[in-house]
PDB file of N, CA and C in Angstrom:
ATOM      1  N   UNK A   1     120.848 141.484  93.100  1.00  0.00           N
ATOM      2  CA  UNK A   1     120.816 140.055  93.328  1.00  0.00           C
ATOM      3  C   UNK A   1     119.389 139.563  93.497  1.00  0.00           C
ATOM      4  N   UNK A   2     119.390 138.198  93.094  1.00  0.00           N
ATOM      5  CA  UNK A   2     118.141 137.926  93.025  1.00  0.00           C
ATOM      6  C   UNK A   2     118.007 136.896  94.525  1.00  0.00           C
ATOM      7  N   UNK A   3     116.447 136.807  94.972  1.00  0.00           N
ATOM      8  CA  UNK A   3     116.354 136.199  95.782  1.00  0.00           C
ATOM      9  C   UNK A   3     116.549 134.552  95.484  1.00  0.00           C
ATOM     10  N   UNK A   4     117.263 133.590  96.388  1.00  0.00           N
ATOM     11  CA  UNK A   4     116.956 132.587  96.480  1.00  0.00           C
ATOM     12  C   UNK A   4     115.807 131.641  96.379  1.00  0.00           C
ATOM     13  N   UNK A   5     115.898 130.417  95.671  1.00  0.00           N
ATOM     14  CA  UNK A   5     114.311 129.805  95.934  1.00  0.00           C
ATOM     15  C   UNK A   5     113.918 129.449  97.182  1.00  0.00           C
ATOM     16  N   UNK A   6     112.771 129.635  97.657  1.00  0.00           N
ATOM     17  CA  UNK A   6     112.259 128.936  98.888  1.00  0.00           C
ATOM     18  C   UNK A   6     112.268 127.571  98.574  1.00  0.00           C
ATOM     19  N   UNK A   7     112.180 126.730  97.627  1.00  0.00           N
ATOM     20  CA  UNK A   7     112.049 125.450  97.785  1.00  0.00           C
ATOM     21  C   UNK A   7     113.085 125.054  96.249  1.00  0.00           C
ATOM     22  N   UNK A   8     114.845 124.843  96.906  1.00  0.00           N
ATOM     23  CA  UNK A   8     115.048 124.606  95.279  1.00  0.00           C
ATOM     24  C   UNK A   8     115.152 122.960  95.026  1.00  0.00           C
ATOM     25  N   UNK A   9     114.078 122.390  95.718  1.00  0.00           N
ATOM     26  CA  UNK A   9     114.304 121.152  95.169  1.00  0.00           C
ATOM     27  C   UNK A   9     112.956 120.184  95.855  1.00  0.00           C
ATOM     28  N   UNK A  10     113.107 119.101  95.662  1.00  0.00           N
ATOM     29  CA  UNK A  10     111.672 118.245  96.134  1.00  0.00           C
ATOM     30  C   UNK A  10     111.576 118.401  97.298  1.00  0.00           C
ATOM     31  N   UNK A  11     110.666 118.546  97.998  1.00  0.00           N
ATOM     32  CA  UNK A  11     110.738 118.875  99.613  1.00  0.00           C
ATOM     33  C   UNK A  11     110.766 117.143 100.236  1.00  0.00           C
ATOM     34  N   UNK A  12     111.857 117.124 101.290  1.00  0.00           N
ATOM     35  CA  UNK A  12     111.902 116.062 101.628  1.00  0.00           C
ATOM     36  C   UNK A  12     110.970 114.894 101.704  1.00  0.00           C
ATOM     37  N   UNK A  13     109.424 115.724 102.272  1.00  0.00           N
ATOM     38  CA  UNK A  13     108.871 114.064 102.546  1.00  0.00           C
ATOM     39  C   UNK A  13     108.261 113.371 100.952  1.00  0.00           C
ATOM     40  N   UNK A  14     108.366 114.151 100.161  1.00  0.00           N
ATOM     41  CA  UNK A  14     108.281 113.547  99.037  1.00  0.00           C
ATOM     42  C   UNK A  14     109.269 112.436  98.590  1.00  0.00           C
ATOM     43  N   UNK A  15     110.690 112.667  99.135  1.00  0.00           N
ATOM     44  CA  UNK A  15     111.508 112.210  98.597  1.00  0.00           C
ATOM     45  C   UNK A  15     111.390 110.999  99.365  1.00  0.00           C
ATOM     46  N   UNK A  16     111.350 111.070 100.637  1.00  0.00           N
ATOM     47  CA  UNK A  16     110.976 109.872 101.870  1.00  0.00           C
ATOM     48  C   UNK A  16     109.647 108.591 101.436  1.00  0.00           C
ATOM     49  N   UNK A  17     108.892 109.623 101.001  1.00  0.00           N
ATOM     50  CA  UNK A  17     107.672 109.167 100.473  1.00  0.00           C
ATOM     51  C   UNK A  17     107.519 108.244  98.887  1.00  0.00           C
ATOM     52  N   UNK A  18     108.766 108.843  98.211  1.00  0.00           N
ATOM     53  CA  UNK A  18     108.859 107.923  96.914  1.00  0.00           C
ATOM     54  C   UNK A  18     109.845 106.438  97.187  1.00  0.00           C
ATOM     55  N   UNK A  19     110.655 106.799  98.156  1.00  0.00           N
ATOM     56  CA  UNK A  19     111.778 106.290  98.110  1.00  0.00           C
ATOM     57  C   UNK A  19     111.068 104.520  99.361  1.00  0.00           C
ATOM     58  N   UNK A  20     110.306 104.961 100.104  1.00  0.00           N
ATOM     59  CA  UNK A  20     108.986 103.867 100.819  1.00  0.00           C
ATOM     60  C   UNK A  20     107.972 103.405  99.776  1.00  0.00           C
ATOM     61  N   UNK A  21     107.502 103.929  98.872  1.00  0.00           N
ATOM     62  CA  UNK A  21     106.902 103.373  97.823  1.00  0.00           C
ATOM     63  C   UNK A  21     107.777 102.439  97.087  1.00  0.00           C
ATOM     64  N   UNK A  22     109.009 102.831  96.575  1.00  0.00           N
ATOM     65  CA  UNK A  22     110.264 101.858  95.597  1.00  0.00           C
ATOM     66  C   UNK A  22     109.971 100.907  96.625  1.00  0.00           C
ATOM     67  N   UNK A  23     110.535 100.955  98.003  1.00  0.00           N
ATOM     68  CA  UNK A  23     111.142  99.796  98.616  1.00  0.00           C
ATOM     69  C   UNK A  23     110.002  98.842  98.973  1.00  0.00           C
ATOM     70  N   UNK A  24     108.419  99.577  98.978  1.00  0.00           N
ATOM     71  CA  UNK A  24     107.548  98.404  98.770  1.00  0.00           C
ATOM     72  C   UNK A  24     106.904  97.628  98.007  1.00  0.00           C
ATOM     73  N   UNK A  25     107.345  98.546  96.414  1.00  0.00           N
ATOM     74  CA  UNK A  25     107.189  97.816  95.185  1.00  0.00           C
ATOM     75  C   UNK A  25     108.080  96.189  95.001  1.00  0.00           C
ATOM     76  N   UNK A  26     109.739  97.441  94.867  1.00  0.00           N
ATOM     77  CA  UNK A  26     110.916  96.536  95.525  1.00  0.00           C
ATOM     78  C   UNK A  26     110.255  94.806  96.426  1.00  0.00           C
ATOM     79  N   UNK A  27     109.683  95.043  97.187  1.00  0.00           N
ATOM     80  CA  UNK A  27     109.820  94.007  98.452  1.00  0.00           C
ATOM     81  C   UNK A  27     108.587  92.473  97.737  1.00  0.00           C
ATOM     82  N   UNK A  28     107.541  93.130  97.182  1.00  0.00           N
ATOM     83  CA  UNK A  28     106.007  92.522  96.582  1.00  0.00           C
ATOM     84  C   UNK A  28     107.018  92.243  95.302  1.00  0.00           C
ATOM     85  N   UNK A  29     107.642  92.252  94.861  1.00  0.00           N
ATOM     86  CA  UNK A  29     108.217  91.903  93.449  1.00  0.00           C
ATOM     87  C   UNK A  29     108.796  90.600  94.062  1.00  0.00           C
ATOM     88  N   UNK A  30     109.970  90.801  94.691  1.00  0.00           N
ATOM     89  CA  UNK A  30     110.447  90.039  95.466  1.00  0.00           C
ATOM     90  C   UNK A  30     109.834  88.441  95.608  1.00  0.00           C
ATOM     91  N   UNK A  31     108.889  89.189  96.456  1.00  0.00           N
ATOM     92  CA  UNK A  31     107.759  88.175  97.031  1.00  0.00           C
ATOM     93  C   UNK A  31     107.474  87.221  95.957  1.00  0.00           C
ATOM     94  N   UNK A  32     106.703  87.903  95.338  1.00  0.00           N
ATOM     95  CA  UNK A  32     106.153  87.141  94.266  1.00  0.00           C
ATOM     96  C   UNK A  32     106.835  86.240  93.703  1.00  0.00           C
ATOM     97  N   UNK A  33     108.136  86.588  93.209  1.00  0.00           N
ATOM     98  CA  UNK A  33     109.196  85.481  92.396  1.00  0.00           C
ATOM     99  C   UNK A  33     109.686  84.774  93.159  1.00  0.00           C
ATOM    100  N   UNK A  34     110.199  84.516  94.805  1.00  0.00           N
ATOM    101  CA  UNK A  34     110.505  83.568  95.671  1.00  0.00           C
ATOM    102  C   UNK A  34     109.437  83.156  95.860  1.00  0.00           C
ATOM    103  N   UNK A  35     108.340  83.596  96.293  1.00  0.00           N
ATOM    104  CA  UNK A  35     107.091  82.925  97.122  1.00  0.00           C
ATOM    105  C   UNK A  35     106.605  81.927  95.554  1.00  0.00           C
ATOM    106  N   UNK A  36     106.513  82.021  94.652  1.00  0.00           N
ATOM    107  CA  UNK A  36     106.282  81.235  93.490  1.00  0.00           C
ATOM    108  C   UNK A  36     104.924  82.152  93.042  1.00  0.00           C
ATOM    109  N   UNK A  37     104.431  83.517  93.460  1.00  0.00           N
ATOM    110  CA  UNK A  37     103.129  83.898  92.642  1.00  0.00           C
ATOM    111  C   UNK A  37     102.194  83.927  93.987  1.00  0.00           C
ATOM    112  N   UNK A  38     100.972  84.537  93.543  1.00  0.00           N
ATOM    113  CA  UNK A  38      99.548  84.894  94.829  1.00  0.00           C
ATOM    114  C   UNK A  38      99.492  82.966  94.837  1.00  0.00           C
ATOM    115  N   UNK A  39      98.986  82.838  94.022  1.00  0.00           N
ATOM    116  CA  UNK A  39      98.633  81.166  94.237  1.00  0.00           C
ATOM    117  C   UNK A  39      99.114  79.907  94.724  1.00  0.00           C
ATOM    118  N   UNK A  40     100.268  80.117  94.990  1.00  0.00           N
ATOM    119  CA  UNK A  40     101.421  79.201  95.237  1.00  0.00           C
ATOM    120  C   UNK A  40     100.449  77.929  95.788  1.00  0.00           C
ATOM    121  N   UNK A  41      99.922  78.296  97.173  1.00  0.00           N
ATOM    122  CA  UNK A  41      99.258  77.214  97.613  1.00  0.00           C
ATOM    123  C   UNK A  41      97.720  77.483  97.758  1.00  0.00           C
ATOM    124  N   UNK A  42      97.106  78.142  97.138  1.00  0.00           N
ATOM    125  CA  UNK A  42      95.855  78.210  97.277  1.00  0.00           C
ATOM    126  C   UNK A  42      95.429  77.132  95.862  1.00  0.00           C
ATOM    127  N   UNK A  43      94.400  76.372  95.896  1.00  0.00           N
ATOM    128  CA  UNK A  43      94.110  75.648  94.764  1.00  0.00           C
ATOM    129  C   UNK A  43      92.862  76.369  94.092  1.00  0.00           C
ATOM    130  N   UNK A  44      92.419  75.608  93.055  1.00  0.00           N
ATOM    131  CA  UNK A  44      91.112  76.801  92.562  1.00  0.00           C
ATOM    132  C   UNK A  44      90.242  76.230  93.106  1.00  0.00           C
ATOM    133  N   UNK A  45      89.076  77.101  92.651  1.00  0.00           N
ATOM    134  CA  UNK A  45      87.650  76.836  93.668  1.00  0.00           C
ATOM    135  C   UNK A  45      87.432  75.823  92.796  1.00  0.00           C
ATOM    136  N   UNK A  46      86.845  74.936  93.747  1.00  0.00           N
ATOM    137  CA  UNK A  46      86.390  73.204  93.309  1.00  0.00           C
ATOM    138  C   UNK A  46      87.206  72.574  92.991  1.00  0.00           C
ATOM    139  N   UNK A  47      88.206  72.605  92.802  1.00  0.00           N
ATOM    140  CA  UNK A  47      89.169  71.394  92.102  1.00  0.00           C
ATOM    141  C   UNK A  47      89.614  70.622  93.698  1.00  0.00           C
ATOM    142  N   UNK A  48      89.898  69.638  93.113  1.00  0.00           N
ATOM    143  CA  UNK A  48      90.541  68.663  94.336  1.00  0.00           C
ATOM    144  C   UNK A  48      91.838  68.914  94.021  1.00  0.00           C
ATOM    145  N   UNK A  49      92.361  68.942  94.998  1.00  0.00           N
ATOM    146  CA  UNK A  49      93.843  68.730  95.254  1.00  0.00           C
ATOM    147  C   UNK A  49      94.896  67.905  95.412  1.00  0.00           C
ATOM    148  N   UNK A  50      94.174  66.615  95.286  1.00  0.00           N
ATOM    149  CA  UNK A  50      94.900  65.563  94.999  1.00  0.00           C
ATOM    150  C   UNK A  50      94.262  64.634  93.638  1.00  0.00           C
ATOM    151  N   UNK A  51      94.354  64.485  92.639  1.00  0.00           N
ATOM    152  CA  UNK A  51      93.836  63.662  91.484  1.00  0.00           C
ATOM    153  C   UNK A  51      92.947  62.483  91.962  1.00  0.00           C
ATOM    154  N   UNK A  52      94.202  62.074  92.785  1.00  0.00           N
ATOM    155  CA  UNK A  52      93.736  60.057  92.801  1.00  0.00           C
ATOM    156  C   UNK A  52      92.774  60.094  94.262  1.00  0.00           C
ATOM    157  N   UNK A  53      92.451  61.348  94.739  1.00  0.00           N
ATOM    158  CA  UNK A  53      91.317  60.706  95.776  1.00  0.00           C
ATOM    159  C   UNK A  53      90.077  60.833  95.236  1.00  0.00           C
ATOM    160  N   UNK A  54      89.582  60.426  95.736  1.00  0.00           N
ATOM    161  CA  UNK A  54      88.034  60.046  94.885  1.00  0.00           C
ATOM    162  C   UNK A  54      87.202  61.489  95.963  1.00  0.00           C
ATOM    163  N   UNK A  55      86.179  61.812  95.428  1.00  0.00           N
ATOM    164  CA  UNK A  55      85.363  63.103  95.934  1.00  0.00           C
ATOM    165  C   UNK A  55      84.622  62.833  97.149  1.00  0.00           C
ATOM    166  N   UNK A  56      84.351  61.909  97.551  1.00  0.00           N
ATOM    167  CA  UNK A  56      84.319  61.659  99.469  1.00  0.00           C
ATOM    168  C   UNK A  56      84.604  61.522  99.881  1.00  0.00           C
ATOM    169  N   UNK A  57      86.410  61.613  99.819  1.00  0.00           N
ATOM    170  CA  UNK A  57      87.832  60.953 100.248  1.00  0.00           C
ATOM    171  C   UNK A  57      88.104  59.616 100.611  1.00  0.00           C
ATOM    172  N   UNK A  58      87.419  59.049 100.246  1.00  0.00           N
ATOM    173  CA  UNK A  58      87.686  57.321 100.689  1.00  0.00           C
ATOM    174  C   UNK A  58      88.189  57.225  99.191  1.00  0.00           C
TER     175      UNK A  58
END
């Protein structure tokens, strides 16, 4: 008879370890498509954020 494997399969914290990676891919996917994207409310650099105010806000 032959000996058994010492390891016949992924050793757990790998499996722990992939399976916390999915669920934080999982979660940032998520995010992104409810939250509307990184930008949602950040505007770009320099642009005004409202059209109709004039650039010294009066």
């Amino acid at each position: 008879m032959t000996d058994p494997d010492r390891y016949p399969g992924v050793p757990r914290w790998v499996k722990g370890f992939g399976i916390a990676v999915g669920a934080a891919v999982v979660l940032l996917v998520v995010a992104l498509h409810v939250g509307g994207g990184l930008r949602h409310d950040m505007p770009s650099i320099g642009a005004r954020t409202d059209p109709a105010t004039p650039e010294n806000g009066r």
